[in-house]
C-alpha atoms as a PDB file:
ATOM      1  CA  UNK A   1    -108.133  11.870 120.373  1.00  0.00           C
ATOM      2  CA  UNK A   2    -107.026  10.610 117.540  1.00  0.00           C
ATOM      3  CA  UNK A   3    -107.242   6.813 116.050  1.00  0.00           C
ATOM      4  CA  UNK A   4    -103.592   6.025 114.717  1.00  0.00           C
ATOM      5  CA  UNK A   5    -104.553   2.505 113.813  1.00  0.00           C
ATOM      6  CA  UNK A   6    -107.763   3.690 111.569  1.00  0.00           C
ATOM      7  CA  UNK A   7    -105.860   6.699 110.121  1.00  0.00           C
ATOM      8  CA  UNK A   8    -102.960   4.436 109.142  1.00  0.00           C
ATOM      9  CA  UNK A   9    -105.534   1.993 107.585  1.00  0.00           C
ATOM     10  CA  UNK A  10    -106.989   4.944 105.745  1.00  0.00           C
ATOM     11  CA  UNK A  11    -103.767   5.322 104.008  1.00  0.00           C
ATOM     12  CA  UNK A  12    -103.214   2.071 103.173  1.00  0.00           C
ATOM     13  CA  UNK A  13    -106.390   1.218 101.732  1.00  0.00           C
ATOM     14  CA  UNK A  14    -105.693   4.856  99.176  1.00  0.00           C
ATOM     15  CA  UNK A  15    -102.452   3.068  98.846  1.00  0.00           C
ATOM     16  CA  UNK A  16    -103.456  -0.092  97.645  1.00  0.00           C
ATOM     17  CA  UNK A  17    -104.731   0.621  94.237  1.00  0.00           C
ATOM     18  CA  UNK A  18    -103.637   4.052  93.571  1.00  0.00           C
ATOM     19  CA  UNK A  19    -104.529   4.503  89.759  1.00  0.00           C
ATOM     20  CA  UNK A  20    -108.169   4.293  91.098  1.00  0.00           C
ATOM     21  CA  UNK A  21    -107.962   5.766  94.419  1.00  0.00           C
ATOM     22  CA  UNK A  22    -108.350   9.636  95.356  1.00  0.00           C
ATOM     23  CA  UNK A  23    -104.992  10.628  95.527  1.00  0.00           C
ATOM     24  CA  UNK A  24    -105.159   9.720  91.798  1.00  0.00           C
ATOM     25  CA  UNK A  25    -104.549  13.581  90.992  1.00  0.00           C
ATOM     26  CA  UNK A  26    -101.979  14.437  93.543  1.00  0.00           C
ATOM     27  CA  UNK A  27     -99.789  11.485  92.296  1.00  0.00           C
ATOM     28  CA  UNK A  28     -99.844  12.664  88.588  1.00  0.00           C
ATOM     29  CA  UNK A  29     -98.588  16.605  89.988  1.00  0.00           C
ATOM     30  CA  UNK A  30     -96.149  14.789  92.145  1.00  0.00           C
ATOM     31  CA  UNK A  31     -94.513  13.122  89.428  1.00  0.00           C
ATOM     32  CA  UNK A  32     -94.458  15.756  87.321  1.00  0.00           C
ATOM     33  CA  UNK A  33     -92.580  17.486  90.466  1.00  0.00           C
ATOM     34  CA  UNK A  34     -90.140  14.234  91.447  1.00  0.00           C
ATOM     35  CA  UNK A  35     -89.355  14.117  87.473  1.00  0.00           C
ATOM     36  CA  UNK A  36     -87.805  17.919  87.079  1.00  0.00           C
ATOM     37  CA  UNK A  37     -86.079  17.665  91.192  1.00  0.00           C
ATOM     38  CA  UNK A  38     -83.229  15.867  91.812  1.00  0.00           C
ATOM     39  CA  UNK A  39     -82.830  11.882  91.457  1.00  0.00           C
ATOM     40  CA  UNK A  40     -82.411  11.510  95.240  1.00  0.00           C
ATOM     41  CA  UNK A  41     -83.714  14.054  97.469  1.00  0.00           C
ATOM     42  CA  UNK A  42     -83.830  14.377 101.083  1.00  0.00           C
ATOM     43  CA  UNK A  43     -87.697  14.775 102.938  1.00  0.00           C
ATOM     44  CA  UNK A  44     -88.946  16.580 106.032  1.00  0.00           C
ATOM     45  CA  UNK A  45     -92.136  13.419 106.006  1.00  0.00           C
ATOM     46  CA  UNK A  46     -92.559  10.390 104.517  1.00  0.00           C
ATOM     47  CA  UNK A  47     -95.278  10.379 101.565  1.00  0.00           C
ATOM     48  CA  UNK A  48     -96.843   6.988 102.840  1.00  0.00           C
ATOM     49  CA  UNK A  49     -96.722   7.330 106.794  1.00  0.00           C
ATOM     50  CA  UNK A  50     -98.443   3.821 107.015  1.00  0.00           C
ATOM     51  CA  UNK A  51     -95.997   2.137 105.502  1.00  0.00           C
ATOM     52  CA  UNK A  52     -92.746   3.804 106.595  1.00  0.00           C
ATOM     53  CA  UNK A  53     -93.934   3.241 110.319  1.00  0.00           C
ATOM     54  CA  UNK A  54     -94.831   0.019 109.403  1.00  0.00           C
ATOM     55  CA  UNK A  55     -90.670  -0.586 108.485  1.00  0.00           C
ATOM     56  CA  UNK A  56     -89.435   0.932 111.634  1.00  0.00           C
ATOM     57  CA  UNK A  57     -89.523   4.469 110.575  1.00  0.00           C
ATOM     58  CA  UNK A  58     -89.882   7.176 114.165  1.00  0.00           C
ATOM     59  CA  UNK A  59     -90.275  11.306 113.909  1.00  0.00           C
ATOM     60  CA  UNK A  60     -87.362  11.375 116.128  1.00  0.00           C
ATOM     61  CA  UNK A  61     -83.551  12.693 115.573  1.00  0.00           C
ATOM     62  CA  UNK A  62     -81.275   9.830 113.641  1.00  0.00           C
ATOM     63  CA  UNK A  63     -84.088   8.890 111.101  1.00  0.00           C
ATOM     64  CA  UNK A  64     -84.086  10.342 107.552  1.00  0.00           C
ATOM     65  CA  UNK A  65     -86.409   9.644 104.413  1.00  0.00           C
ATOM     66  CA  UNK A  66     -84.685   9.756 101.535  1.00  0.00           C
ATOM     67  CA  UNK A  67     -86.705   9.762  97.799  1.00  0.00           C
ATOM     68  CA  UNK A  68     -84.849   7.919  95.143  1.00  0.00           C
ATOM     69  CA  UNK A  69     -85.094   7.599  91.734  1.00  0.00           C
ATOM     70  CA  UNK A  70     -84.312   5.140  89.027  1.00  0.00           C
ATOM     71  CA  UNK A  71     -84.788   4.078  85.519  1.00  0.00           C
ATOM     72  CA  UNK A  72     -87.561   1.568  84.705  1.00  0.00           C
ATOM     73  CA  UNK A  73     -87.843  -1.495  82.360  1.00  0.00           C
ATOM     74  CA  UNK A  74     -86.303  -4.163  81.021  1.00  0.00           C
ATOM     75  CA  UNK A  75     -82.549  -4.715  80.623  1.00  0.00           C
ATOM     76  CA  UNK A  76     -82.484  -6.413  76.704  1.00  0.00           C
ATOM     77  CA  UNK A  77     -78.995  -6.840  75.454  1.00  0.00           C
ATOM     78  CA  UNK A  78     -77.901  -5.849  72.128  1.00  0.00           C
ATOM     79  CA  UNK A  79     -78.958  -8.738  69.463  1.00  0.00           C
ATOM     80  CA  UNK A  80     -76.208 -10.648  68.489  1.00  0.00           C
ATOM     81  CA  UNK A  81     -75.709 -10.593  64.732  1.00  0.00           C
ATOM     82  CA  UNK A  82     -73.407 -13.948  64.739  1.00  0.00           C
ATOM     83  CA  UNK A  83     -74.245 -17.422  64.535  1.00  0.00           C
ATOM     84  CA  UNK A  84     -75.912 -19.709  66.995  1.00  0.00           C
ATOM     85  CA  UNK A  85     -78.999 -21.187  68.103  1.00  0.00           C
ATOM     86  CA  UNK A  86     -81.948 -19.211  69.330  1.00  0.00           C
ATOM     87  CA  UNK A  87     -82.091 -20.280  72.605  1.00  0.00           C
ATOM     88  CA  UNK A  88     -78.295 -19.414  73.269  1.00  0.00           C
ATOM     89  CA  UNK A  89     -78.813 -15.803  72.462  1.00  0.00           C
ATOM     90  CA  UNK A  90     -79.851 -14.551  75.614  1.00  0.00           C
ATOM     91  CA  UNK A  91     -80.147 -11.066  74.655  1.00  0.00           C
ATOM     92  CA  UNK A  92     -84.242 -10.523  75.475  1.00  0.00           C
ATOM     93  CA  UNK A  93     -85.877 -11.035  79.059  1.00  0.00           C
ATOM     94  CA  UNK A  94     -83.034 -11.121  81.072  1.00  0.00           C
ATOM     95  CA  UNK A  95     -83.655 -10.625  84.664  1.00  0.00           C
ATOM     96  CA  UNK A  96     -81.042  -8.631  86.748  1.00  0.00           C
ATOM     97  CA  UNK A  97     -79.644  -9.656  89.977  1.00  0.00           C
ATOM     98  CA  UNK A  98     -79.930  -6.808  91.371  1.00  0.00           C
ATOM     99  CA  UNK A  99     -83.820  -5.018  91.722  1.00  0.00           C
ATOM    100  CA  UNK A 100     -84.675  -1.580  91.151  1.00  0.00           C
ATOM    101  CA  UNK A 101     -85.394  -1.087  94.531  1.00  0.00           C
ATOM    102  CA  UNK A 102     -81.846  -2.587  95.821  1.00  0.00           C
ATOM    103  CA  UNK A 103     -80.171  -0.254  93.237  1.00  0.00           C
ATOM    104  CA  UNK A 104     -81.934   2.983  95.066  1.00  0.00           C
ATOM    105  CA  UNK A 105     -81.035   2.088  98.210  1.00  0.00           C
ATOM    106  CA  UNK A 106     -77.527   1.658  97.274  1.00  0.00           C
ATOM    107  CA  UNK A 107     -77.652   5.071  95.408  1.00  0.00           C
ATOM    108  CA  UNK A 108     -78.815   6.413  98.961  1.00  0.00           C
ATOM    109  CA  UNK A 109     -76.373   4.997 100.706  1.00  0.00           C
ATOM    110  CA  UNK A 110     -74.159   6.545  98.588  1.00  0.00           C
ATOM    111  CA  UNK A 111     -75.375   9.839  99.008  1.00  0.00           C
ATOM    112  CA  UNK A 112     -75.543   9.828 102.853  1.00  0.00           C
ATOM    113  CA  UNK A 113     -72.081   7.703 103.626  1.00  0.00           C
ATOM    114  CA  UNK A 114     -72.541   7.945 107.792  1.00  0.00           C
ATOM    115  CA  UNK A 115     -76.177   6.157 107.673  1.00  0.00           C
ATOM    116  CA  UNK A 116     -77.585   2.887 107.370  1.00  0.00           C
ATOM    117  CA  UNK A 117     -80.210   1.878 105.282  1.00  0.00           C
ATOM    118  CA  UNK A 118     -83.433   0.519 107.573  1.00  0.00           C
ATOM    119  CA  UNK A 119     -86.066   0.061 104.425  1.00  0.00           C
ATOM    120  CA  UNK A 120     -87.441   1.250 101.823  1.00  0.00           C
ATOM    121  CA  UNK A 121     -90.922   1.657  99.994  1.00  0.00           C
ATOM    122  CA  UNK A 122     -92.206   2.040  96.360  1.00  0.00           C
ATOM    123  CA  UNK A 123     -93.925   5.608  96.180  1.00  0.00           C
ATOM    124  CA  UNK A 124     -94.452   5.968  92.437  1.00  0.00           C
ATOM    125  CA  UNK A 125     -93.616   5.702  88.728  1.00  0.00           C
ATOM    126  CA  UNK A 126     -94.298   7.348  85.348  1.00  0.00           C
ATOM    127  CA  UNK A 127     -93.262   6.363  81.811  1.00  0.00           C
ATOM    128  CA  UNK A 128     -89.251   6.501  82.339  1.00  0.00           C
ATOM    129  CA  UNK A 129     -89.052   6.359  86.339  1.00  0.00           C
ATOM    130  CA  UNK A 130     -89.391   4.357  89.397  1.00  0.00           C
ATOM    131  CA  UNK A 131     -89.565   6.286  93.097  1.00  0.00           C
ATOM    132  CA  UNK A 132     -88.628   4.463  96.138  1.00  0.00           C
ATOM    133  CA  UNK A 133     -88.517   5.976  99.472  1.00  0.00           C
ATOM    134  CA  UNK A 134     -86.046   4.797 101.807  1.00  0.00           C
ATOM    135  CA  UNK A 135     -85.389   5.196 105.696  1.00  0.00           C
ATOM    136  CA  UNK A 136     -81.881   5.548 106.531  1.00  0.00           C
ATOM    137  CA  UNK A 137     -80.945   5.809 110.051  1.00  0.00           C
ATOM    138  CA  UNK A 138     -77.886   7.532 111.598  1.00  0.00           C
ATOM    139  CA  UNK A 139     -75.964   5.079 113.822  1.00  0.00           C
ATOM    140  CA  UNK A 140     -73.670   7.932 115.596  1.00  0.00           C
ATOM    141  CA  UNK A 141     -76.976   9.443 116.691  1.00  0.00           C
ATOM    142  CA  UNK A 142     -77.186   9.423 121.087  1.00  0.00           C
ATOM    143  CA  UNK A 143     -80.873   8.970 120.674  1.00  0.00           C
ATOM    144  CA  UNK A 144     -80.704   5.874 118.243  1.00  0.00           C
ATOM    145  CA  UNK A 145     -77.532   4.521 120.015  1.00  0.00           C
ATOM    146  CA  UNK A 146     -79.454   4.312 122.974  1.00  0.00           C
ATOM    147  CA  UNK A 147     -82.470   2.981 121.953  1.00  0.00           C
ATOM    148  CA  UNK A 148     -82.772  -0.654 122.745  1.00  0.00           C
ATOM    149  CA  UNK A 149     -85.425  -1.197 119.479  1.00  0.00           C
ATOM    150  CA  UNK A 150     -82.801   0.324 117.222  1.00  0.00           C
ATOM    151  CA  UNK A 151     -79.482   0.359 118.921  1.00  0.00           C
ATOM    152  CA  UNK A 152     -78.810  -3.323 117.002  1.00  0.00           C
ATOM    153  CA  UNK A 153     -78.125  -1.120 113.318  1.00  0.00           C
ATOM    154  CA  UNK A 154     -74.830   0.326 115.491  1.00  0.00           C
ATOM    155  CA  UNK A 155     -73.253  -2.778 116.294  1.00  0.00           C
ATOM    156  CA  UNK A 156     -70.113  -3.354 113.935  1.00  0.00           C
ATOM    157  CA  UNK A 157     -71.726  -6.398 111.534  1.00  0.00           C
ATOM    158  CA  UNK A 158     -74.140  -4.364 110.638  1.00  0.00           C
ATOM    159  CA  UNK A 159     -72.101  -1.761 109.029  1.00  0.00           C
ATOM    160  CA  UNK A 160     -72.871  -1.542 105.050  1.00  0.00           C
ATOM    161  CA  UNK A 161     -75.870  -3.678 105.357  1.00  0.00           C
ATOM    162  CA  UNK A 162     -77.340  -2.429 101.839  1.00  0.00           C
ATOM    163  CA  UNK A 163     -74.840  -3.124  99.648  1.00  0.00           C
ATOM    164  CA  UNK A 164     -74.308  -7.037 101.407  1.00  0.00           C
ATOM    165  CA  UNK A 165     -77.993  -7.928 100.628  1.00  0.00           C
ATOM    166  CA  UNK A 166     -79.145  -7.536 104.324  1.00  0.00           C
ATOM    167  CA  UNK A 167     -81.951  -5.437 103.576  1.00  0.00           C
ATOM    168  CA  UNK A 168     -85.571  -6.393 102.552  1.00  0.00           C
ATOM    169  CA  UNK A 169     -84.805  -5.836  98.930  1.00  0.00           C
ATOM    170  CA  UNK A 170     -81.667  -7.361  99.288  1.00  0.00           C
ATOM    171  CA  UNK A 171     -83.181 -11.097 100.463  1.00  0.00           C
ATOM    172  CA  UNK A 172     -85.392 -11.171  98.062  1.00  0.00           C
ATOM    173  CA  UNK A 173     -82.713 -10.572  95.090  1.00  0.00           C
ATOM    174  CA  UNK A 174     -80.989 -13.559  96.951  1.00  0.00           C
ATOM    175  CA  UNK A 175     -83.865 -15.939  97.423  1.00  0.00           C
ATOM    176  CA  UNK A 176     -84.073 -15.865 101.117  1.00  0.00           C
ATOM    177  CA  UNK A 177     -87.874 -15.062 101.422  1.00  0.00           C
ATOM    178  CA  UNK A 178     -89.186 -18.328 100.636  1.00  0.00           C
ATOM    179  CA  UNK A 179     -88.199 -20.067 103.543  1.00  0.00           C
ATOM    180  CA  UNK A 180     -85.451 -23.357 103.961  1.00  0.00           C
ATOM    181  CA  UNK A 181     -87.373 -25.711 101.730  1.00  0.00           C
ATOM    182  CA  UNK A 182     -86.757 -24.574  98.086  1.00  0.00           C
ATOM    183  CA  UNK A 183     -84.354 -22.366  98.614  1.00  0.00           C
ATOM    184  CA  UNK A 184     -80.972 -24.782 100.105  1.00  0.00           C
ATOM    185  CA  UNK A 185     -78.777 -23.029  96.772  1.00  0.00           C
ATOM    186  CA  UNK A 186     -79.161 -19.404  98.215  1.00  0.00           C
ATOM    187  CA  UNK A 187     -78.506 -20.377 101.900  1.00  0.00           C
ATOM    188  CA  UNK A 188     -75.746 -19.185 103.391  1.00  0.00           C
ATOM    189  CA  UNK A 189     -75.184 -17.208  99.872  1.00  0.00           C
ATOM    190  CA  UNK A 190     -75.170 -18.477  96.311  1.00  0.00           C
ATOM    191  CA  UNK A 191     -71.716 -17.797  96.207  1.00  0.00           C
ATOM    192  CA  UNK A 192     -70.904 -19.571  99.890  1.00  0.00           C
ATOM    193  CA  UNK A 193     -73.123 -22.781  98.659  1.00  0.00           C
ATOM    194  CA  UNK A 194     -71.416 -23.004  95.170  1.00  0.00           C
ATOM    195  CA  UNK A 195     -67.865 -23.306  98.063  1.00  0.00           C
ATOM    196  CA  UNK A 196     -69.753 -25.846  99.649  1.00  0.00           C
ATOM    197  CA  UNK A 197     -70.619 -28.436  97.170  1.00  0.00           C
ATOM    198  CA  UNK A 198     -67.427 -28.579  95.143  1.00  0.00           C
END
């Protein structure tokens, strides 16, 4: 019989440092593979099973793993040539509001309009390109419908989660992982607060 927990562990350790790892070789072929394939492709497995059954992932109907892809690296503005002071330029290390990762599981979304977007994990990157993998799960689906540990993504608030922040991505890009104490200008939104103390 086979040890789940130990095999899982297995992968995650490989996972962990993968530039120095032994899958060191098969990641370099994959992303020569990834780069020339589409920028979101559908998957019959998950590349990092540890970590996709770690976000709620099951090998059962209604669950799909979807690979996207998106650019990497900084977003500098154009300089601007007029005058002001140096610190009111603002056209170098700007940080979006959106991450990478919310932007590919939008982009999934997208793609497959009748799903729901569970998670999603980091499974690569070479010198133009990030790869995230993300589980969407079909809400029409009888067998995630009536599945009391899933059956919560079919209830009508939940509909469009991605693109409203609900996700994992999307609470960090808001500021909600840090807890209530440093965080009382992102809570209920930034937006919402900004309502609330004017």
């Amino acid at each position: 019989m086979v040890n789940h927990s130990n095999l899982y562990g297995k992968i995650a350790e490989t996972w962990k440092n993968p530039k120095k790892s032994e899958i060191l070789l098969f990641q370099r072929e994959r992303m020569i593979d990834w780069r020339k394939g589409n920028s979101i492709e559908r998957l019959e497995h998950p590349t990092r099973l540890d970590r996709a059954r770690s976000l709620g992932y099951k090998a059962k109907l209604g669950y799909i793993v979807v690979r996207s892809r998106v650019r990497r690296g900084g977003s500098n503005r154009p300089k601007i040539m007029g005058g002001r002071r140096p610190r009111r330029l603002a056209y170098s290390k700007l940080t979006r509001k959106k991450s990478i990762q919310w932007i590919a599981e939008e982009r999934a979304a997208d793609r497959y309009p009748n799903t729901e977007v569970l998670n999603s994990y980091y499974v690569g990157e070479d010198g133009f390109y990030k790869y995230y993998e993300i589980i969407l799960v079909d809400k029409n689906q009888p067998t995630i419908y009536n599945d009391k540990r899933i059956s919560w993504i079919s209830e009508p608030q939940n509909k469009g989660r991605v693109y409203r922040g609900l996700t994992s991505a999307g609470y960090k890009g808001r500021g909600l992982r840090t807890g209530r104490q440093g965080s009382a200008k992102s809570r209920p939104s930034i937006r919402a607060n900004d309502r609330l103390r004017r």
